[in-house]
Protein backbone atom coordinates (compact mmCIF):
# COMPACT_ATOMS: atom_id res chain seq x y z
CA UNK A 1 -3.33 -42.68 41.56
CA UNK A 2 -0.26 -45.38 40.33
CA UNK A 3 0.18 -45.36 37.20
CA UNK A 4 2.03 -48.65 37.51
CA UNK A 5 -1.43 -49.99 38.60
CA UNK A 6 -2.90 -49.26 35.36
CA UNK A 7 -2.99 -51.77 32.72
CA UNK A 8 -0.59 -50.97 29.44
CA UNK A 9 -3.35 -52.00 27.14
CA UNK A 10 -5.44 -48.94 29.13
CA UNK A 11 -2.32 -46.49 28.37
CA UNK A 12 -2.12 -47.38 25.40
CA UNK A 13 -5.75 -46.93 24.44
CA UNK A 14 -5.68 -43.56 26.39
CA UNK A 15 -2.94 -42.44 24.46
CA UNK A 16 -3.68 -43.24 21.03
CA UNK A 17 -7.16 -41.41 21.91
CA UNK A 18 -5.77 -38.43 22.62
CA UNK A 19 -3.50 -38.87 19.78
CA UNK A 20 -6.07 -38.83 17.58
CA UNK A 21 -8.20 -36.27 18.81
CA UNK A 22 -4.91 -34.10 18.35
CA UNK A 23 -4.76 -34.83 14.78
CA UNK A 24 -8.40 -34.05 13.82
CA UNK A 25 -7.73 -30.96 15.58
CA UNK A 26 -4.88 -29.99 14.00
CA UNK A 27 -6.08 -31.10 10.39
CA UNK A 28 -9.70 -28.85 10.98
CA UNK A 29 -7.16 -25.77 11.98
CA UNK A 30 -5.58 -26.37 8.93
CA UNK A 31 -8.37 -26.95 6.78
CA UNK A 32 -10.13 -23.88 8.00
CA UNK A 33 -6.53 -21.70 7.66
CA UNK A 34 -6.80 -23.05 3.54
CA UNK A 35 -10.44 -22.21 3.20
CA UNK A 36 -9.73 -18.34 4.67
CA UNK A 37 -6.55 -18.15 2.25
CA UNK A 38 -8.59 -19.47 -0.77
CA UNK A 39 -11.24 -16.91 0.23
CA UNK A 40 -8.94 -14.01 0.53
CA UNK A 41 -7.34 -14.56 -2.37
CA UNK A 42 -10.54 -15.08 -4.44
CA UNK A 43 -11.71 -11.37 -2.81
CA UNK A 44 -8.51 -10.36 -3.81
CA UNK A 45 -8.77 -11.39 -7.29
CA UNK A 46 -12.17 -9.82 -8.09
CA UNK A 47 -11.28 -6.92 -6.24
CA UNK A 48 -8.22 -6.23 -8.82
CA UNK A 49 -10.80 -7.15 -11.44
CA UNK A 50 -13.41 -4.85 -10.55
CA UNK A 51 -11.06 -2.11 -10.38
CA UNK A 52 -9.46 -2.78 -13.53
CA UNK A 53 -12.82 -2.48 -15.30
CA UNK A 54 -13.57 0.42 -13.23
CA UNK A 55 -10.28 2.27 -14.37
CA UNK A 56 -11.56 1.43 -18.03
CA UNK A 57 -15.12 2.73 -17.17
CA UNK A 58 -14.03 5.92 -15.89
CA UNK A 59 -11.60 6.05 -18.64
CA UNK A 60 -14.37 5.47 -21.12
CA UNK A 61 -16.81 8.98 -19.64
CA UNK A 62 -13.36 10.64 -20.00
CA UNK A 63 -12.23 10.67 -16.74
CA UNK A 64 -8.42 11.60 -16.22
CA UNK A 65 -6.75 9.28 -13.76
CA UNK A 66 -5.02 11.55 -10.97
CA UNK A 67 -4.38 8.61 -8.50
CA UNK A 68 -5.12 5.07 -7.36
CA UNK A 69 -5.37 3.69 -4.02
CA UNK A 70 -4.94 7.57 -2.58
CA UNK A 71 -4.91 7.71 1.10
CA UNK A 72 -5.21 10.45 3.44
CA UNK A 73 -5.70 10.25 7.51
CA UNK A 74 -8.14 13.41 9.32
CA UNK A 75 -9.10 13.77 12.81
CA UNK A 76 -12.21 13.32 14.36
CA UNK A 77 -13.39 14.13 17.67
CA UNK A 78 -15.29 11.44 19.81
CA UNK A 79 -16.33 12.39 23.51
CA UNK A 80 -14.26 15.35 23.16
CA UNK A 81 -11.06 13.14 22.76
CA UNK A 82 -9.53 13.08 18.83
CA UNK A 83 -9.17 10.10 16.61
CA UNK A 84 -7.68 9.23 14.02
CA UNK A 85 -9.49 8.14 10.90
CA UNK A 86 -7.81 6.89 7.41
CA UNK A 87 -9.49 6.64 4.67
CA UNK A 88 -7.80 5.05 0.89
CA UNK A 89 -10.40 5.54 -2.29
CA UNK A 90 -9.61 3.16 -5.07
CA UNK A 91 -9.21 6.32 -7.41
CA UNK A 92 -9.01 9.95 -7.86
CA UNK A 93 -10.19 11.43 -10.77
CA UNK A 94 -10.30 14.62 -12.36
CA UNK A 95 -13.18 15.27 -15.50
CA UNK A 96 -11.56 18.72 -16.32
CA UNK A 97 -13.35 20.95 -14.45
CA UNK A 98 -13.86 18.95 -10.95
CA UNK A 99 -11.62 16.03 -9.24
CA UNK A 100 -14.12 13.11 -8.27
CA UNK A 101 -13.48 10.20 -5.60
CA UNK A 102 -14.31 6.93 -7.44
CA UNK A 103 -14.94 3.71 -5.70
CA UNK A 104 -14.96 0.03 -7.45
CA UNK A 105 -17.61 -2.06 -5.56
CA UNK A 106 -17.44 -5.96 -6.54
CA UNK A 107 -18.86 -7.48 -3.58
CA UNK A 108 -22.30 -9.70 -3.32
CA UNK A 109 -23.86 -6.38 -2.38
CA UNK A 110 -22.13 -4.19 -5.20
CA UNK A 111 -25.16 -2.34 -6.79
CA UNK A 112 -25.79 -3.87 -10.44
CA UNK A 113 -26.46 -1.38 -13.38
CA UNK A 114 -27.03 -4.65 -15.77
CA UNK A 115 -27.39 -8.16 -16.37
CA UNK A 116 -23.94 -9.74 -15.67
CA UNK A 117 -22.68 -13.50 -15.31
CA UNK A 118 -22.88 -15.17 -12.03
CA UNK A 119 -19.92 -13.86 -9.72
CA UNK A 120 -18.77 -10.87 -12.03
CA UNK A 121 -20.35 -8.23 -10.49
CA UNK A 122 -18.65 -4.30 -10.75
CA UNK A 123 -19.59 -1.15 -9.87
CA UNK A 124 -18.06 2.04 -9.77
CA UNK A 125 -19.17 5.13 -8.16
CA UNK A 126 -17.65 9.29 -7.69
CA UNK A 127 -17.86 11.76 -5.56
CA UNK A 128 -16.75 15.22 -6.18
CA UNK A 129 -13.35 15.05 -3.70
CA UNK A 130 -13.75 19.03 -2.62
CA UNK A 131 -10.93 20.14 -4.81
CA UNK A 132 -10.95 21.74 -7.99
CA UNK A 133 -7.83 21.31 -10.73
């Protein structure tokens, strides 16, 4: 094929087509990158709340604070071949007699132990970690 054959008004036409399906591309990338950063940082945000509260909670039944964001890494064993699995609770607690594992749950599907405005959801939960003080 000549391109010399072609008429400039065709070119032209051709070009400013694919010029412009470029741009809406490249603006719906962008708009999509912004709506996943808004997200995150809204998940972030209620995530810091929730635990916040859930350090006051704990605080409140006279939990002790031992650490926050603790994370440890253990083997498993999967087809007789080890892996790696790490694990970070939100907080460690200890009540004076036992150390607990406490999580803060703020998600759509936290559990709900009472009426609470729309989108302020927090729960917190323990488990007794294994290990006494």
């Amino acid at each position: 094929m000549d391109l010399h054959r072609i008429p400039p008004e065709v070119l032209l036409v051709v070009s400013v087509a694919v010029g412009v399906v470029a741009l809406v591309q490249s603006l719906r990338l962008a708009l999509r990158s912004w709506r996943l950063r808004r997200r995150m940082a809204r998940v972030s945000q209620r995530g810091a709340w929730g635990e916040a509260r859930a350090e006051g909670l704990l605080r409140q039944r006279g939990f002790r604070i031992v650490g926050r964001q603790v994370g440890v890494r253990y083997e498993l064993r999967v087809d007789d071949d080890p892996v790696s699995v790490g694990l970070r609770a939100d907080y460690v607690v200890d009540d004076g007699r036992d150390r607990w594992v406490a999580e803060a749950k703020t998600g759509e599907l936290a559990p709900r132990t009472r009426p609470r405005p729309r989108g302020a959801s927090c729960s917190s939960t323990a488990w007794p970690s294994g290990s006494s003080t």
